[in-house]
N, C-alpha and C. Protein backbone atom coordinates (compact mmCIF):
# COMPACT_ATOMS: atom_id res chain seq x y z
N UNK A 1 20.42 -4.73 -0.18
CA UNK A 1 19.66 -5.75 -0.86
C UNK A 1 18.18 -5.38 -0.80
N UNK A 2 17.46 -5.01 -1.78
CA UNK A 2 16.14 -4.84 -2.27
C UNK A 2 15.27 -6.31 -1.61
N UNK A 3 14.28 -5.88 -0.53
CA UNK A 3 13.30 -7.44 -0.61
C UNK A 3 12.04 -6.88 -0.83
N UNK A 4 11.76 -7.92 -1.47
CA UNK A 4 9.85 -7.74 -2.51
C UNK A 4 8.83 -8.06 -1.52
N UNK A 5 9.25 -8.86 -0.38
CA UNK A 5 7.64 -9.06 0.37
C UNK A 5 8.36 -10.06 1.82
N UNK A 6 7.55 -9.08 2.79
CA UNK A 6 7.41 -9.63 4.35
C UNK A 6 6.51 -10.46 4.61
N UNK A 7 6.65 -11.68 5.29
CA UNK A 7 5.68 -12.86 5.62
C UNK A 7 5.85 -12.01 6.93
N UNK A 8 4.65 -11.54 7.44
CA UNK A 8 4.18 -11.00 8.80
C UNK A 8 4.29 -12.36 9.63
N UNK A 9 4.28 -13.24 9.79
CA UNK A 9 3.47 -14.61 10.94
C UNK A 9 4.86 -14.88 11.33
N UNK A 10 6.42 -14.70 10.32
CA UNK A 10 7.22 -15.07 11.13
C UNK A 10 8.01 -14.35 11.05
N UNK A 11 7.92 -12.61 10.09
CA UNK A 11 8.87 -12.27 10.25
C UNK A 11 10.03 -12.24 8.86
N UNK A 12 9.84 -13.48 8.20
CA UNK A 12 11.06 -13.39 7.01
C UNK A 12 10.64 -12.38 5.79
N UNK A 13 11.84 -12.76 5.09
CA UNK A 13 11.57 -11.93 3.87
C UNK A 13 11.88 -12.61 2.66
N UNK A 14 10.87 -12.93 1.90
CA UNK A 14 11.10 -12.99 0.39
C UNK A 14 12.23 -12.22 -0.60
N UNK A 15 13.17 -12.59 -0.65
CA UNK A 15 14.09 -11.83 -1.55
C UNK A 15 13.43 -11.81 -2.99
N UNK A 16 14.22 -10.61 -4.01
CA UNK A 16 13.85 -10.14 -5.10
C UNK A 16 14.02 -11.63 -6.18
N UNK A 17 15.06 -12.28 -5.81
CA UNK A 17 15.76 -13.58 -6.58
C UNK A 17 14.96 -13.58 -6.65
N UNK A 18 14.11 -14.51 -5.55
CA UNK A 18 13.02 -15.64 -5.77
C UNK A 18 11.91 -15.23 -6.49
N UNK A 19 11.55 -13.87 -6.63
CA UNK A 19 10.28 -13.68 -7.64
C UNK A 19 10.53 -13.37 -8.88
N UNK A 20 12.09 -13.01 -8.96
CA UNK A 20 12.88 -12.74 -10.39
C UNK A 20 13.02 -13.94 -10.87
N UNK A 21 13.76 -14.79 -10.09
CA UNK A 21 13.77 -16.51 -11.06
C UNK A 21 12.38 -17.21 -11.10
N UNK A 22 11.04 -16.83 -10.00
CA UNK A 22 10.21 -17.81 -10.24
C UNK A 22 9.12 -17.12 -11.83
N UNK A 23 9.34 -15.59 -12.08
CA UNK A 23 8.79 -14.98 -13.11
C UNK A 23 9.33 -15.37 -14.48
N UNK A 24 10.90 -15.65 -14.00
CA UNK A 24 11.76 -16.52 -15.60
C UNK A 24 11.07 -17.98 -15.17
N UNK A 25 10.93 -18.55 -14.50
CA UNK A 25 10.38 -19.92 -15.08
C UNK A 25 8.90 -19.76 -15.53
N UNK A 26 8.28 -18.97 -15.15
CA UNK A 26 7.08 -19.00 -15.60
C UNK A 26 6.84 -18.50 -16.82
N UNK A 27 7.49 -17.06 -17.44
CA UNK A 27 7.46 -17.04 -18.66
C UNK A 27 8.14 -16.86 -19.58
N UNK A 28 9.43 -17.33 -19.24
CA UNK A 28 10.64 -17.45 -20.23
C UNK A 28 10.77 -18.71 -20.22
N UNK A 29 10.23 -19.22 -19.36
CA UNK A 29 10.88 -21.21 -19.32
C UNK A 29 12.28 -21.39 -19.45
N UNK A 30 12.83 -20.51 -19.02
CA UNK A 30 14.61 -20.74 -18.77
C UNK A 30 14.98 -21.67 -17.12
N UNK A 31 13.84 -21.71 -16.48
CA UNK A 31 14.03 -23.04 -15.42
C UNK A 31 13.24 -23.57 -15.38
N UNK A 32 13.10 -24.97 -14.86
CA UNK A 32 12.79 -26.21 -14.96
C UNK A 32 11.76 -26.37 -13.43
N UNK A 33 12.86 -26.13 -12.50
CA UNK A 33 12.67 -25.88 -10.58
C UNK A 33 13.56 -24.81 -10.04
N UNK A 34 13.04 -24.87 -8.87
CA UNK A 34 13.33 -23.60 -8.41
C UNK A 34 13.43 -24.19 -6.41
N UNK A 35 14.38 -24.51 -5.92
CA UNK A 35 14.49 -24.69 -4.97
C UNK A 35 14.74 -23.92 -3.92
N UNK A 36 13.60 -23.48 -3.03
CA UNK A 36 13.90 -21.60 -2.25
C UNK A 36 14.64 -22.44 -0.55
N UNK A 37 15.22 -22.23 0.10
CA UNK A 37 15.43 -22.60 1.96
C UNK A 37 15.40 -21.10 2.70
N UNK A 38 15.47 -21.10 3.78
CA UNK A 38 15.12 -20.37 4.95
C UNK A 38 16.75 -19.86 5.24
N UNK A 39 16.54 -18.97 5.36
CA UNK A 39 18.65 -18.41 6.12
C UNK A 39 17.96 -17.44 7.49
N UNK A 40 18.03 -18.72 8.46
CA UNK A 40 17.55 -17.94 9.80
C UNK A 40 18.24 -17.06 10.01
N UNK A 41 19.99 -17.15 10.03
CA UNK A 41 20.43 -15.51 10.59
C UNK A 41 20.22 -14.27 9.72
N UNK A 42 19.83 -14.68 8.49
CA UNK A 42 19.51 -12.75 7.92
C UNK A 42 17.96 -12.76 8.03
N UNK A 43 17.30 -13.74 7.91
CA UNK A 43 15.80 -14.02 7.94
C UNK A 43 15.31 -13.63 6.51
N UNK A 44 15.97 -14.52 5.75
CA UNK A 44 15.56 -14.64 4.07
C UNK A 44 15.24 -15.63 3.91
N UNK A 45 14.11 -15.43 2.83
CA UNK A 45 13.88 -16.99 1.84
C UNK A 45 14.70 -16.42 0.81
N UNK A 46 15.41 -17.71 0.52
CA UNK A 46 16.65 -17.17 -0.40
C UNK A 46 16.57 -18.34 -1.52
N UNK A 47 16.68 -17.93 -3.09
CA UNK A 47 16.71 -19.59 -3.84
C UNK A 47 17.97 -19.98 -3.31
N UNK A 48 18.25 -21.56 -3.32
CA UNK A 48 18.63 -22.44 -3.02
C UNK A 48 19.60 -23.22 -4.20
N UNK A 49 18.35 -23.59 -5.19
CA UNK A 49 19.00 -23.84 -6.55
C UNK A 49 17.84 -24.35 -7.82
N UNK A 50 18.48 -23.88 -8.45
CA UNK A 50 17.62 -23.61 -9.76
C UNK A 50 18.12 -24.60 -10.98
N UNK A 51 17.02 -25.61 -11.55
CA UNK A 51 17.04 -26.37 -12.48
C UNK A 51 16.83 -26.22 -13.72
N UNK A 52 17.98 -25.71 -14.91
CA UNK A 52 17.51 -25.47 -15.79
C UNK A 52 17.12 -26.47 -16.85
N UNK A 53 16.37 -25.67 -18.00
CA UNK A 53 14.86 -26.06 -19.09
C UNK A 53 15.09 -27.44 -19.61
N UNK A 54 16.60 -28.07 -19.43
CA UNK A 54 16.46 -29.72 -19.80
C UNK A 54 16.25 -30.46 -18.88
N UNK A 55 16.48 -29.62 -17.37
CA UNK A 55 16.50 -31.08 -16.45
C UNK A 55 14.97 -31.42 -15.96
N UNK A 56 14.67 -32.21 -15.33
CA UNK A 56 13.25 -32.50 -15.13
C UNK A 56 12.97 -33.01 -13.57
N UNK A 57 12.16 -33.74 -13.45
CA UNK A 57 11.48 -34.34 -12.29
C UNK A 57 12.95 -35.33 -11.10
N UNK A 58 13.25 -36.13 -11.76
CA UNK A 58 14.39 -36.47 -11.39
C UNK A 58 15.61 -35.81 -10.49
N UNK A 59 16.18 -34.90 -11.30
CA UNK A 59 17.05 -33.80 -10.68
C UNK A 59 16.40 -32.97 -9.77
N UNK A 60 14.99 -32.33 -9.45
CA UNK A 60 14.78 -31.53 -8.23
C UNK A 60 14.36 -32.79 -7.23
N UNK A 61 13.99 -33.70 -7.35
CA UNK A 61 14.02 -34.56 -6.16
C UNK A 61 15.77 -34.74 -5.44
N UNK A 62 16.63 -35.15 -6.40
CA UNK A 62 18.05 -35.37 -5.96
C UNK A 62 18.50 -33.76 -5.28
N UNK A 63 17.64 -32.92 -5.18
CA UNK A 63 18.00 -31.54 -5.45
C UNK A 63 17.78 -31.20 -3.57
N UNK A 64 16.66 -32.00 -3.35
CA UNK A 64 16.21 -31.71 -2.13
C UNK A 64 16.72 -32.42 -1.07
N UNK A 65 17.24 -31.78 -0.01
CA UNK A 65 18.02 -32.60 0.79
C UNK A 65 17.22 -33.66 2.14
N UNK A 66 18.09 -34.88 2.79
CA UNK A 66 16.86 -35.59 3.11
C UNK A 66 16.53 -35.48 4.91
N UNK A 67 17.22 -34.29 5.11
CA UNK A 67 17.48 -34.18 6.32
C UNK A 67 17.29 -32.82 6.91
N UNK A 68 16.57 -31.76 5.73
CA UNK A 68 16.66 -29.96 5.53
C UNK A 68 15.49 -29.54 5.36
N UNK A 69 14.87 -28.82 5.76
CA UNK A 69 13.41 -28.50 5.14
C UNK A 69 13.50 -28.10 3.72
N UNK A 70 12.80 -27.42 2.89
CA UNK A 70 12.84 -26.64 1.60
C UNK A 70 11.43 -26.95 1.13
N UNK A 71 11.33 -26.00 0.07
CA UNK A 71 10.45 -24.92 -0.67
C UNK A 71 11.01 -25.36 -2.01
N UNK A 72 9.97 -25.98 -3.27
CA UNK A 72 10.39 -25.98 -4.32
C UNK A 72 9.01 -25.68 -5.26
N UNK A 73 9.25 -25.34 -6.12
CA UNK A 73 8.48 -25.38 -7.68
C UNK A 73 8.84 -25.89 -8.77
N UNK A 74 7.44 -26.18 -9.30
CA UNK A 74 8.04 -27.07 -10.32
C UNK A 74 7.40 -27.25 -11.23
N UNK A 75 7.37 -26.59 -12.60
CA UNK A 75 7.02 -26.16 -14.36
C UNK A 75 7.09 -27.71 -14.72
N UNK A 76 5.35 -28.58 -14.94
CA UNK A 76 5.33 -29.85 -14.94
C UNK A 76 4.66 -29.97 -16.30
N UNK A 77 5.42 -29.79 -17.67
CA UNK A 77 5.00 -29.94 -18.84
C UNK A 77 4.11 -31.10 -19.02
N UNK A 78 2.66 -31.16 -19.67
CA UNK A 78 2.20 -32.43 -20.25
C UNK A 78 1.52 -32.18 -21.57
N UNK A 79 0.58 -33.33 -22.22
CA UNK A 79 0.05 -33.18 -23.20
C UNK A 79 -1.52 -33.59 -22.68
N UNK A 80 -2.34 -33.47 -22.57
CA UNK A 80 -4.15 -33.58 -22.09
C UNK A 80 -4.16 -34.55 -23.17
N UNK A 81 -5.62 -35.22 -22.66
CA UNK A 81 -6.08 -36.06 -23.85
C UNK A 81 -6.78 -36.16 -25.09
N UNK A 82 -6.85 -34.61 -24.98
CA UNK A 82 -7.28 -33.16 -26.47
C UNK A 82 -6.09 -33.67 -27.14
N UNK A 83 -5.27 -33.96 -26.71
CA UNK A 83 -3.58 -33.67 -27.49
C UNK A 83 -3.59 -32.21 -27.40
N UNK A 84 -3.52 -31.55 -26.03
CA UNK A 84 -3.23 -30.07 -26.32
C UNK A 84 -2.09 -29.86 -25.15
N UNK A 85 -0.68 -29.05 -25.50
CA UNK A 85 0.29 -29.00 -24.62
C UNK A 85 -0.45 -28.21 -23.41
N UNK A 86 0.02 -28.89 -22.49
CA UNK A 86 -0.55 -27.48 -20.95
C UNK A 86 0.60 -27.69 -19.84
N UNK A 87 0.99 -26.69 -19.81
CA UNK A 87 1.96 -26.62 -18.30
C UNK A 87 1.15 -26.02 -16.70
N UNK A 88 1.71 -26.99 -15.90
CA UNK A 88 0.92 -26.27 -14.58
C UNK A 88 2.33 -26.49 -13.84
N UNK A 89 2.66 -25.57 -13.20
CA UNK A 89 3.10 -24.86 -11.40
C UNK A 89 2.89 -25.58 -10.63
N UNK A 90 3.56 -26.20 -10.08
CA UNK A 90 3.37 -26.86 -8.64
C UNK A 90 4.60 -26.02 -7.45
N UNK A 91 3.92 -25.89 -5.95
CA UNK A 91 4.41 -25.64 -5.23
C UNK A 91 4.55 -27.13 -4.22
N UNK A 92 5.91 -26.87 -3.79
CA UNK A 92 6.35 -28.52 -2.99
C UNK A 92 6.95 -27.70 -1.52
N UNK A 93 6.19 -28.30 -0.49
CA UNK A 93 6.85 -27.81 0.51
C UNK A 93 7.35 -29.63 1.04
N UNK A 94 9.10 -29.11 1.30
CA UNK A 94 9.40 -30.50 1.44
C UNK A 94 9.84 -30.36 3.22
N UNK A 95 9.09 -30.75 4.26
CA UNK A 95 9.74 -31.38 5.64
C UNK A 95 10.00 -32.66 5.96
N UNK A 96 11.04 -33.23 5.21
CA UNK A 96 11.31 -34.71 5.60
C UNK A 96 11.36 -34.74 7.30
N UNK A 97 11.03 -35.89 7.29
CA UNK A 97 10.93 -37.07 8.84
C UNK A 97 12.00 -36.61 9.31
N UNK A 98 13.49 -36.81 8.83
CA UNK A 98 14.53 -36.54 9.66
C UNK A 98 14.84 -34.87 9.39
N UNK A 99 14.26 -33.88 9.38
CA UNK A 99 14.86 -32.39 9.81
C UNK A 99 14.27 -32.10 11.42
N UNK A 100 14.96 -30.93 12.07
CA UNK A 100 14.25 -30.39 13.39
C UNK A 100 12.87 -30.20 13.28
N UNK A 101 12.54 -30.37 14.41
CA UNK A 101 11.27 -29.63 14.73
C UNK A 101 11.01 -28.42 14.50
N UNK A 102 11.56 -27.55 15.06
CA UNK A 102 12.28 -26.38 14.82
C UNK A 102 11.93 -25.69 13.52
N UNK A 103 12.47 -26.54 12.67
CA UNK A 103 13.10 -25.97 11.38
C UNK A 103 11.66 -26.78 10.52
N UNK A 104 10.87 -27.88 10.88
CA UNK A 104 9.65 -28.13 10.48
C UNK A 104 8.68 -26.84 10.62
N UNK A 105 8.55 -26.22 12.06
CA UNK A 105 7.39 -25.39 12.02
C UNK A 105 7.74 -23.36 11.72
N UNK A 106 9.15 -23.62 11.68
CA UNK A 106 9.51 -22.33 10.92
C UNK A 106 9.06 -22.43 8.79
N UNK A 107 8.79 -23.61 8.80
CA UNK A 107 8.98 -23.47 7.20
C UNK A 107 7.06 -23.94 7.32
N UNK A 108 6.77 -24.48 8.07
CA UNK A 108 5.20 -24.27 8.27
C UNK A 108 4.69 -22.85 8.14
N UNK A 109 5.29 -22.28 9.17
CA UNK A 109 4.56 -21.07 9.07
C UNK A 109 4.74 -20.00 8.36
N UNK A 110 5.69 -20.32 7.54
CA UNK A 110 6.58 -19.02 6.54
C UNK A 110 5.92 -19.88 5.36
N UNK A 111 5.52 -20.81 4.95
CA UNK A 111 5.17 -21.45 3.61
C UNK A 111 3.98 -20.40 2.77
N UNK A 112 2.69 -19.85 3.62
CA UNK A 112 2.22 -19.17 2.65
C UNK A 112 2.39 -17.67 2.58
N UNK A 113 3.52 -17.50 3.14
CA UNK A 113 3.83 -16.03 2.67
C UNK A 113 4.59 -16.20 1.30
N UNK A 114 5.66 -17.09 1.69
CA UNK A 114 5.86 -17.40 -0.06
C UNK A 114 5.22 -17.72 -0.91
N UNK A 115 4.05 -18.56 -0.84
CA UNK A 115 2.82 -19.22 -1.87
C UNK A 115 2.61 -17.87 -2.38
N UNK A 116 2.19 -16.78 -2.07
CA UNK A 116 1.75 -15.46 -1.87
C UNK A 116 2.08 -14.80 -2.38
N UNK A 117 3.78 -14.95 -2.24
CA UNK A 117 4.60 -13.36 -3.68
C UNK A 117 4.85 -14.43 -4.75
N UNK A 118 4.70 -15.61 -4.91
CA UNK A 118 4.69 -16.14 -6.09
C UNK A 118 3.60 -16.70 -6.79
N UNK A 119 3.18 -15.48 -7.79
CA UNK A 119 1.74 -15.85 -8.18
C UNK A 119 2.13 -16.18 -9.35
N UNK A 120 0.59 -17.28 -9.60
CA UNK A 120 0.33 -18.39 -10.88
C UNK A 120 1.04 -19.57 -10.37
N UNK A 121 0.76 -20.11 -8.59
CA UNK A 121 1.04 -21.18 -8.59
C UNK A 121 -0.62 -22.25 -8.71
N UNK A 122 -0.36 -23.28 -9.23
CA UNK A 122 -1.18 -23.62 -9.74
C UNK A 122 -1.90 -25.10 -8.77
N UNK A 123 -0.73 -25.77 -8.47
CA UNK A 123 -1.04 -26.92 -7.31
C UNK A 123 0.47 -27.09 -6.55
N UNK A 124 -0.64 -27.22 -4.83
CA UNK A 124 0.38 -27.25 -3.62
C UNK A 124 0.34 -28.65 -3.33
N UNK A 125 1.68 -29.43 -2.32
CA UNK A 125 1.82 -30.24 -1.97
C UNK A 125 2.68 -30.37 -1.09
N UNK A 126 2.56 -31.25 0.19
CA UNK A 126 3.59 -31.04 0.85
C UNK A 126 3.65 -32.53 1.23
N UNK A 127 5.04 -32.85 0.77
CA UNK A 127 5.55 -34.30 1.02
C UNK A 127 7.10 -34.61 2.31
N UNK A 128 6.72 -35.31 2.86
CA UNK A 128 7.82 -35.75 3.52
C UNK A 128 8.78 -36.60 3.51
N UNK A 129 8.70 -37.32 2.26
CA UNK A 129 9.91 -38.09 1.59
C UNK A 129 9.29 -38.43 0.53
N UNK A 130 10.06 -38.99 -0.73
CA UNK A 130 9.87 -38.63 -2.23
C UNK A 130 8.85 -39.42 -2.65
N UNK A 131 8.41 -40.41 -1.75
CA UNK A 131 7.11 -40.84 -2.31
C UNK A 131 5.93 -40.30 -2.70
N UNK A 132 6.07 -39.27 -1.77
CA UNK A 132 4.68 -38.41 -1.46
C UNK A 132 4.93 -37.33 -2.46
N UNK A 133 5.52 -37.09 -3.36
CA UNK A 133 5.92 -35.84 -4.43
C UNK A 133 6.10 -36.97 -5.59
N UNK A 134 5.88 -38.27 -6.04
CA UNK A 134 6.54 -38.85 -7.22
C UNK A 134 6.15 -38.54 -8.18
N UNK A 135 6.31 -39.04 -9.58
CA UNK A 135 5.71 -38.18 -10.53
C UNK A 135 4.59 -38.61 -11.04
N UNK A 136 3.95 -40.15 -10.30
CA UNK A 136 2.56 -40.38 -10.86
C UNK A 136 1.84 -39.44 -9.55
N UNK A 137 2.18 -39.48 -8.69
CA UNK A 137 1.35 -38.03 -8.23
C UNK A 137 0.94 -37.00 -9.00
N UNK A 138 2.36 -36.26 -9.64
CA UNK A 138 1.92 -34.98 -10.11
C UNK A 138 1.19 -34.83 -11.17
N UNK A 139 1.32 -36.59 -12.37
CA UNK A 139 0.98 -36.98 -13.22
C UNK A 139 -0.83 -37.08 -12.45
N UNK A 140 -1.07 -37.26 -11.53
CA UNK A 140 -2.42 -37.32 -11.37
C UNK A 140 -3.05 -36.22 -11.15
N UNK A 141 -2.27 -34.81 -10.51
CA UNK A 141 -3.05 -34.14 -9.95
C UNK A 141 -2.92 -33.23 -10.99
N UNK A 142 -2.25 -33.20 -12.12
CA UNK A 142 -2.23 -32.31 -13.28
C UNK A 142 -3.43 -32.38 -14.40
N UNK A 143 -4.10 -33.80 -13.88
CA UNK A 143 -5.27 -33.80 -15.34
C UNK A 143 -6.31 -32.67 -14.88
């Protein structure tokens, strides 16, 4: 298995997937989200699961589990008040309340090695249950 990039601070590795599917959402728009998790015994960031070009905001929240750490992106189509279409990238690092400790500060410290091999992310966020990711959030931080 080919990997594209080492996060030195803990050690993992970025697999090829994740910069192969996050390069199709960015310029093929054949996904929607892109949900990456941690596989401590090979020490991969590995995608997780991938939302394709109809589903939206809705489905990667149901996507994220409420008890697991994860790593998502997310191609947040709008229209400006030009009336001009603009898409922006969001990176979501999700550590809900109920995952380990453990498994909180392994995805802490591995988070910007991934930010890192996936370039043209555009805005970061890190929420701990779905309030803190909703979509008048992203709706705000996109103008």
């Amino acid at each position: 298995m080919a990997m594209a990039f080492k996060m030195a601070t803990t050690g993992m590795w970025v697999t090829d997937e994740c910069k192969t599917s996050f390069m199709e959402m960015k310029w093929k728009k054949v996904h929607r989200f892109i949900v990456f998790k941690i596989d401590e015994a090979s020490r991969l960031v590995t995608v997780d699961t991938v939302g394709g070009p109809g589903e939206g905001y809705d489905e990667l929240a149901a996507s994220l589990p409420p008890d697991d750490c994860r790593y998502a992106v997310f191609d947040f189509d709008f229209v400006t008040t030009d009336n001009c279409k603009k898409s922006k990238i969001f990176f979501i690092a999700w550590p809900p309340s109920a995952s380990r400790i453990r498994e909180k500060m392994l995805y802490a410290t591995s988070k910007e090695g991934l930010r890192r091999a996936l370039e043209g992310i555009h805005y970061d966020m890190q929420a701990t249950d779905p309030t803190e990711m909703g979509m008048d959030v992203i709706k705000d931080r996109a103008k």
